[in-house]
Structure formats: C-alpha cells, structure tokens
Protein backbone atom coordinates (compact mmCIF):
# COMPACT_ATOMS: atom_id res chain seq x y z
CA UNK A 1 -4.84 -14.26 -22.72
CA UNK A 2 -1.75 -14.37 -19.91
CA UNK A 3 -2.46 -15.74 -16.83
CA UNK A 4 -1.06 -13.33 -15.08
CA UNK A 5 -1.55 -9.22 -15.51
CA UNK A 6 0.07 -6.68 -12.66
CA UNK A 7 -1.15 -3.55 -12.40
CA UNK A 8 0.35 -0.65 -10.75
CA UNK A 9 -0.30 3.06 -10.55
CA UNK A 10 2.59 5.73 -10.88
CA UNK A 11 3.97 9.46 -10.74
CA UNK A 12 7.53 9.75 -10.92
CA UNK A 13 8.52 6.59 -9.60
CA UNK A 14 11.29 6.39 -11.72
CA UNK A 15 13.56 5.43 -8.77
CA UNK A 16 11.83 2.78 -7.71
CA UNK A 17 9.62 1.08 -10.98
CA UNK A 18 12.44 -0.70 -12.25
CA UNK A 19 13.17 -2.66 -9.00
CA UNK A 20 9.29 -3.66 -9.20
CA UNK A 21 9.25 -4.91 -12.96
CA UNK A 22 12.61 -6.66 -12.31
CA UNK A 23 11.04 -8.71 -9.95
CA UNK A 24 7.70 -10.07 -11.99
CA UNK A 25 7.00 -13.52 -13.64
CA UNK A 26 8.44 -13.99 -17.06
CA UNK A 27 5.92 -13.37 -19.52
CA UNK A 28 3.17 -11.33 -17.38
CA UNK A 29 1.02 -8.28 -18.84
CA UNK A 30 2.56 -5.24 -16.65
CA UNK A 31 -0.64 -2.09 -17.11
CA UNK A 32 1.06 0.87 -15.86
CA UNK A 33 -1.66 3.48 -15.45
CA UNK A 34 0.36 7.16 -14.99
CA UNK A 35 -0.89 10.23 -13.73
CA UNK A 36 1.40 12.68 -15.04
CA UNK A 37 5.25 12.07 -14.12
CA UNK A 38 7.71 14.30 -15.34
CA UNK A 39 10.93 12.07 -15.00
CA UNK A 40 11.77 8.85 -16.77
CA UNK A 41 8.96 6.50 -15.13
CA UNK A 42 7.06 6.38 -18.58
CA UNK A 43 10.82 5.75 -20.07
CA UNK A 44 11.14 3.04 -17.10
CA UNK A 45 7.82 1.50 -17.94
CA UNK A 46 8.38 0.80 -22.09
CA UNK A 47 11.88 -0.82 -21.63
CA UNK A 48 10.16 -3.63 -19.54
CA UNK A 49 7.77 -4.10 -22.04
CA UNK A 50 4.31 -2.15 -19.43
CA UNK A 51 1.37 -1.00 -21.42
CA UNK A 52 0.94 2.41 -20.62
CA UNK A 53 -1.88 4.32 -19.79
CA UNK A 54 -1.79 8.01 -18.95
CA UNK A 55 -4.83 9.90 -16.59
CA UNK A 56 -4.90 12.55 -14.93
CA UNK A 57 -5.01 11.55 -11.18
CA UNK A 58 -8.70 10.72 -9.94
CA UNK A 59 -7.87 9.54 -6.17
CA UNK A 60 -5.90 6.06 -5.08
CA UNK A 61 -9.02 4.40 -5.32
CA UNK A 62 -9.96 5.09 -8.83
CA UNK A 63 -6.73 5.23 -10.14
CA UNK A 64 -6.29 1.74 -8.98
CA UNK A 65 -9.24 0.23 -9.86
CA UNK A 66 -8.87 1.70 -13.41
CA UNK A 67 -5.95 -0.06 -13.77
CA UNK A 68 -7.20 -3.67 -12.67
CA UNK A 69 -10.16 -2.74 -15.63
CA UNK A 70 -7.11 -2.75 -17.99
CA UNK A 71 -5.93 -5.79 -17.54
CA UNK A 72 -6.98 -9.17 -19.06
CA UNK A 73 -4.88 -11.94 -17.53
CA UNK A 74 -6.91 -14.43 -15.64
CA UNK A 75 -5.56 -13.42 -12.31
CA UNK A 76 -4.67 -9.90 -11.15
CA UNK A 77 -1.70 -8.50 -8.92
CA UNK A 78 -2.24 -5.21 -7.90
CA UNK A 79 1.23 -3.81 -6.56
CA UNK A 80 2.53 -0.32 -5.37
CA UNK A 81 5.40 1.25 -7.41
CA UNK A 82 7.97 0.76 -4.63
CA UNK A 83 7.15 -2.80 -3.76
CA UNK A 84 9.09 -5.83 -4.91
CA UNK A 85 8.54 -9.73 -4.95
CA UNK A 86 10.50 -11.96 -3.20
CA UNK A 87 11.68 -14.95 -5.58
CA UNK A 88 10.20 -16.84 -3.01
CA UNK A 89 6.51 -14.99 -3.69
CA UNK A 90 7.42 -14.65 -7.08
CA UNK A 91 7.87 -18.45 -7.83
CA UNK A 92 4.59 -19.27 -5.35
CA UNK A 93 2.60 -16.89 -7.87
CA UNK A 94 3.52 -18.70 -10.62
CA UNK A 95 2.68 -22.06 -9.49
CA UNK A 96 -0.76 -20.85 -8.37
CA UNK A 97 -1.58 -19.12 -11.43
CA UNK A 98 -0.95 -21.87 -13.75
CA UNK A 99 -2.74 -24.08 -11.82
CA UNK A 100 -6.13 -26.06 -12.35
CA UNK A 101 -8.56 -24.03 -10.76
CA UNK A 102 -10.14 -26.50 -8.43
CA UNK A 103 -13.96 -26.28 -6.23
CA UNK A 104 -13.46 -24.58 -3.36
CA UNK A 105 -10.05 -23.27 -4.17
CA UNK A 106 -9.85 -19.64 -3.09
CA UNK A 107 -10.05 -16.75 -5.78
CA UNK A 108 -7.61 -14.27 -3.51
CA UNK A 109 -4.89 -14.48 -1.40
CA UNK A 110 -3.12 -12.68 0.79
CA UNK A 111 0.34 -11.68 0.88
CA UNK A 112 2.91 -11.02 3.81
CA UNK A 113 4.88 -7.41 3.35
CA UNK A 114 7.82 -6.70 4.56
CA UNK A 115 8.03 -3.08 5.55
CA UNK A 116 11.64 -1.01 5.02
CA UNK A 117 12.40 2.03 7.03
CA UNK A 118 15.45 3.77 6.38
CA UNK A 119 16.95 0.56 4.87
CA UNK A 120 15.94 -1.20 7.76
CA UNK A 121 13.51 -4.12 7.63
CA UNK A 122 10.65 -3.32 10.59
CA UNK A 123 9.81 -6.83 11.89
CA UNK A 124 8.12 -5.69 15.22
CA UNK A 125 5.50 -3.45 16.74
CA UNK A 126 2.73 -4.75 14.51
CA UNK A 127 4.74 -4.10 10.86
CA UNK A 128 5.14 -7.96 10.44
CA UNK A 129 3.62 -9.79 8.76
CA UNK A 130 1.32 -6.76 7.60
CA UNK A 131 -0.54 -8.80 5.09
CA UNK A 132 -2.35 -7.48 2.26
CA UNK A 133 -4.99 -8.76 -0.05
CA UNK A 134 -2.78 -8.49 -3.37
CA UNK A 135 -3.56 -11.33 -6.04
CA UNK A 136 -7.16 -12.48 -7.42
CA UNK A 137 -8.86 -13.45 -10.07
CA UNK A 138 -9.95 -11.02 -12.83
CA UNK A 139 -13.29 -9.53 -12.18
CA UNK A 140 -13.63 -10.67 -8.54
CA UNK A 141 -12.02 -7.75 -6.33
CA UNK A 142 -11.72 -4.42 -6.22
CA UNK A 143 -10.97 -1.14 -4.28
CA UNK A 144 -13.14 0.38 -1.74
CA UNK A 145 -13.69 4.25 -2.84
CA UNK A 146 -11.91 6.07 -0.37
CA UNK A 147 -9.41 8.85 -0.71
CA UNK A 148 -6.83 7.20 1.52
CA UNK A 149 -5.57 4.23 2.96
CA UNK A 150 -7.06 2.14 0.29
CA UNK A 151 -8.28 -1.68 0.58
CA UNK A 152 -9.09 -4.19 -1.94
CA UNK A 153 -13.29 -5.24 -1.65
CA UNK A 154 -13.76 -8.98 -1.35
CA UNK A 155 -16.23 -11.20 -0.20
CA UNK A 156 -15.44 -14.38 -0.73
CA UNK A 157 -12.93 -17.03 0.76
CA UNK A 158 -9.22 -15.90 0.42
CA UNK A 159 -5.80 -17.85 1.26
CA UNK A 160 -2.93 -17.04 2.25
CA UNK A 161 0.71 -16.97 -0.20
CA UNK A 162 4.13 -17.75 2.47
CA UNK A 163 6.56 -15.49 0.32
CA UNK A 164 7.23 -12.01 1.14
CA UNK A 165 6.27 -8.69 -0.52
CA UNK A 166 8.92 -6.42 -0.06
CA UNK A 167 7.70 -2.50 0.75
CA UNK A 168 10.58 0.12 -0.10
CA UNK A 169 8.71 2.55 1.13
CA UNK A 170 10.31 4.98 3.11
CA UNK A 171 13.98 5.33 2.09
CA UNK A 172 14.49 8.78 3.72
CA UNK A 173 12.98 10.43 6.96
CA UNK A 174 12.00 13.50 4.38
CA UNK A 175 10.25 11.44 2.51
CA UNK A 176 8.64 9.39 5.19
CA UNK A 177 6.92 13.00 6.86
CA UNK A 178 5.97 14.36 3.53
CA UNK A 179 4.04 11.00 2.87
CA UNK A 180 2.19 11.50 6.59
CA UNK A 181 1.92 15.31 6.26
CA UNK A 182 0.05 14.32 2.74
CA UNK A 183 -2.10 11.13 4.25
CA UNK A 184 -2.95 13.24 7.52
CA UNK A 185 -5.04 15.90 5.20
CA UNK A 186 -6.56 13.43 3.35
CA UNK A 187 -7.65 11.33 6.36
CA UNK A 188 -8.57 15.01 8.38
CA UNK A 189 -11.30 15.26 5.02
CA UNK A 190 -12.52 12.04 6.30
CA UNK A 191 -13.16 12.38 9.97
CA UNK A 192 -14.79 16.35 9.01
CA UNK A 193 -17.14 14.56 6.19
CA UNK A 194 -18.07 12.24 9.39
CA UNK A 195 -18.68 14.87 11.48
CA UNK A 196 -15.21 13.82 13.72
CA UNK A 197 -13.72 17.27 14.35
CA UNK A 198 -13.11 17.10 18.39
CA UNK A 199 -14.95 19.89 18.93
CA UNK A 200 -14.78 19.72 22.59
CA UNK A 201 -11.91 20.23 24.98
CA UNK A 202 -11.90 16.39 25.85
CA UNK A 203 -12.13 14.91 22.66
CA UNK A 204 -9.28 17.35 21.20
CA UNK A 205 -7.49 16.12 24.13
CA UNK A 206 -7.61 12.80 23.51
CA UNK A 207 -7.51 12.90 20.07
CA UNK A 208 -4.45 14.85 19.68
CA UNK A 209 -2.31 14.18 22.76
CA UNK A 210 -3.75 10.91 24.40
CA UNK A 211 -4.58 8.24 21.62
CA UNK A 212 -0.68 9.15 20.35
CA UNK A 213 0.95 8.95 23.35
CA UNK A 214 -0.98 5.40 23.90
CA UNK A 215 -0.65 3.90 20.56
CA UNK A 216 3.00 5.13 20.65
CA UNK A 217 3.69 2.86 23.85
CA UNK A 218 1.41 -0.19 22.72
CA UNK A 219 3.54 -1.03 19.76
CA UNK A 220 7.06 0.61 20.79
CA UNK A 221 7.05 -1.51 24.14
CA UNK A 222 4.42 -4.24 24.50
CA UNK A 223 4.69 -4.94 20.79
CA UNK A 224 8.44 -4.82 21.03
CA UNK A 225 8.84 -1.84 19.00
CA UNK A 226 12.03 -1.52 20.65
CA UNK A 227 13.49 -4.26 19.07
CA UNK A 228 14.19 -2.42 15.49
CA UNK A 229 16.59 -0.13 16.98
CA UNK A 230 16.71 3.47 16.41
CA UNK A 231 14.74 3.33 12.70
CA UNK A 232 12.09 1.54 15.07
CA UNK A 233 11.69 4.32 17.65
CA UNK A 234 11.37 7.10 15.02
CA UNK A 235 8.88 5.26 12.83
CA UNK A 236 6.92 4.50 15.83
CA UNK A 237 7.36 8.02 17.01
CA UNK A 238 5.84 9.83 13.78
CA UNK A 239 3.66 7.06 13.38
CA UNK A 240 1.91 7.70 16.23
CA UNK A 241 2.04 11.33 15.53
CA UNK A 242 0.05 10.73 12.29
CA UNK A 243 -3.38 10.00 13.97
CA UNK A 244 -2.34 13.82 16.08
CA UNK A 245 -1.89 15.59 13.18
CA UNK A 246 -4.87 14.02 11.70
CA UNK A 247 -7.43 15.46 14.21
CA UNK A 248 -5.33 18.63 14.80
CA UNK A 249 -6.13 19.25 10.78
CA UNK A 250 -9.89 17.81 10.91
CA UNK A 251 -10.22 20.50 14.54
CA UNK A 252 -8.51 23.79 12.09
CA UNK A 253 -10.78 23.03 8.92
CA UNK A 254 -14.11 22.98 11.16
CA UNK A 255 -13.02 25.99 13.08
C-alpha cells in the first residue's frame, strides 16, 4: 500500500496534466478519473504511470469524491489538473506522510495556493494565501455535494503545510470569462433552488449593481488589489462581476 495516492479529475487537460504529475513525490499512486477528453490527457496520464478511470461527468463533487474512493494510499491529495507543487510543498508532503502517526497529530492539513492570472502571481486583494484543505488521511474527508465551488468535509483538527500550491489557472482572459460565464449558471441554479432570485426592485439592485461595485472596491483598494498591476485590476474587475452575473441569471430563469 503507498503512502501517498493523488487524485485528480480531468477533461482535456492535456496542456496542463503534465506540469501537475511532474511535480508529485517519487513513487505515489496518481488515480486520474476522466470524463471524456478528446485530446491527449488520457495519453498524458499513462506516460506518468496514472491509473485511469473513465466516467461520464456526474458534477465536481462526485467526480471528485469518486476519485478519492479509488485510491488506497494511506493519505490522500486531492489536486486540480492545473495545479502544481512547489518542491518546497512537495518535500513537506513527503516528510509528513512517512511519518509516525502520533496522538493528537492532525489527519488534514491545509495548503497555501498561489493563484496565477495571466502569468502573473496575485498576492493581494484576498488571493494570498488562499488556503485549501488538500491532503488527509484515507477515509477521513470528503467533498460536500454541491454543483460548484466545491469544499472538502472535515470535522476534525487540521494543520497547516508552509509550501505553496501553485494554481495555473487562468492563463488567458478567454479562458478566465468562459470559466465565470460557466460557474455563474451553476451558482444562479443554486440561489433559484434557495428561493434567491431578487425578485424585487431592491434586491435586484443590490444584487446586481451594488454588492459588485462594493466587493470590487473592498479588495481592489483596502485589500490592496492595486498592488498586482493591471492583471490585478481586471481579475478584480470580472471577479466582482461574477456574483452580478450570478443573480442577473438566477432573476431571468425565475422570470
């Protein structure tokens, strides 16, 4: 049994899985669940040695969690197709892993993410440190079953890793407002299953223009937004634009 298994979920991430397997553990299980891809992920996968599993997509949530059910390593790392570990995260995961386990010693940790806009590391307006709950120990965590913005379940006590997960995620503008045209449906299904369609005048107000417009100034100037240059002012721009189009779309399906 390794000690370590990663699991990751893909369609057509050709361009980015190799960067991802490059940067794993010697001697790791790699589960590579696929829903589908047409261009050489799969191909990607098999040269780094991945066990691949292919499924039709079911939602982030499943999808995810069926791939932490395939692995068998002691402790898990669940990681997105275009994120990378930082021989400094890398080398912490090993030493944990291969570790005593010891009383008290927490069974998940969190890790710090870099975020990468345009080629352009975003260390301010609340991108930095971004952690996530990434690494645990088989059996213990698992995803909350949501269509979007998916979070790993845990109830116990978790620690804290010091190296950096690196998130390639938005490498062109393009791609950066297909992936929030895409996420704004999916979270406009969740706000009209709750009933949170701004059906009157003042809540489609502030839905749509006002809770923008103010999250837009929190993190571009008192979070120092600012500070990551012109990649900083349009991620903060169509960031904040998300949460609009996300009500606009919840408003036009209850109509």
């Amino acid at each position: 049994m390794p000690a370590l298994s990663v699991a990751i979920i893909t369609h057509n991430e050709e361009a980015n899985l190799a960067r991802t397997l490059r940067s794993l553990p010697e001697g790791c299980e790699v589960v590579v669940v696929d829903s589908g891809s047409t261009d050489g992920t799969l191909t990607v996968a098999s040269q780094y040695g991945a066990r691949v599993i292919e499924q039709p997509w079911l939602g982030f949530a499943v999808q995810k969690n069926l791939a932490l059910s395939e692995c068998t390593g002691d402790w898990v790392l669940s990681l997105d197709a275009d994120e990378e570990l930082s021989p400094a995260l890398r080398d912490e995961i090993v030493s944990l892993v291969q570790g005593q386990p010891l009383p008290g010693k927490p069974e998940a940790y969190f890790v710090p993410r870099k975020n990468f806009f345009l080629g352009r590391w975003i260390r301010f307006g609340g991108f930095y440190p971004d952690a996530k709950l990434r690494l645990f120990r088989k059996g213990v965590a698992s995803f909350e079953p949501r269509p979007v913005h998916e979070v790993i379940r845990f109830d116990g006590a978790s620690g804290k890793l010091q190296g950096a997960l690196l998130h390639h995620a938005y490498p062109t503008l393009s791609g950066y407002l297909e992936h929030m045209n895409r996420y704004s449906t999916l979270g406009a299904e969740i706000l009209q299953q709750k009933g949170k369609t701004s059906a009157s005048a003042f809540d489609f107000i502030a839905h749509v223009f006002l809770a923008p417009a103010a999250t837009f100034v929190w993190n571009y100037v008192f979070r120092s937004g600012f500070r990551d240059g012109r990649e900083g002012l349009l991620l903060h721009l169509y960031h904040a634009s998300y949460t609009s189009w996300k009500y606009a779309k919840a408003w036009e399906k209850a109509r």
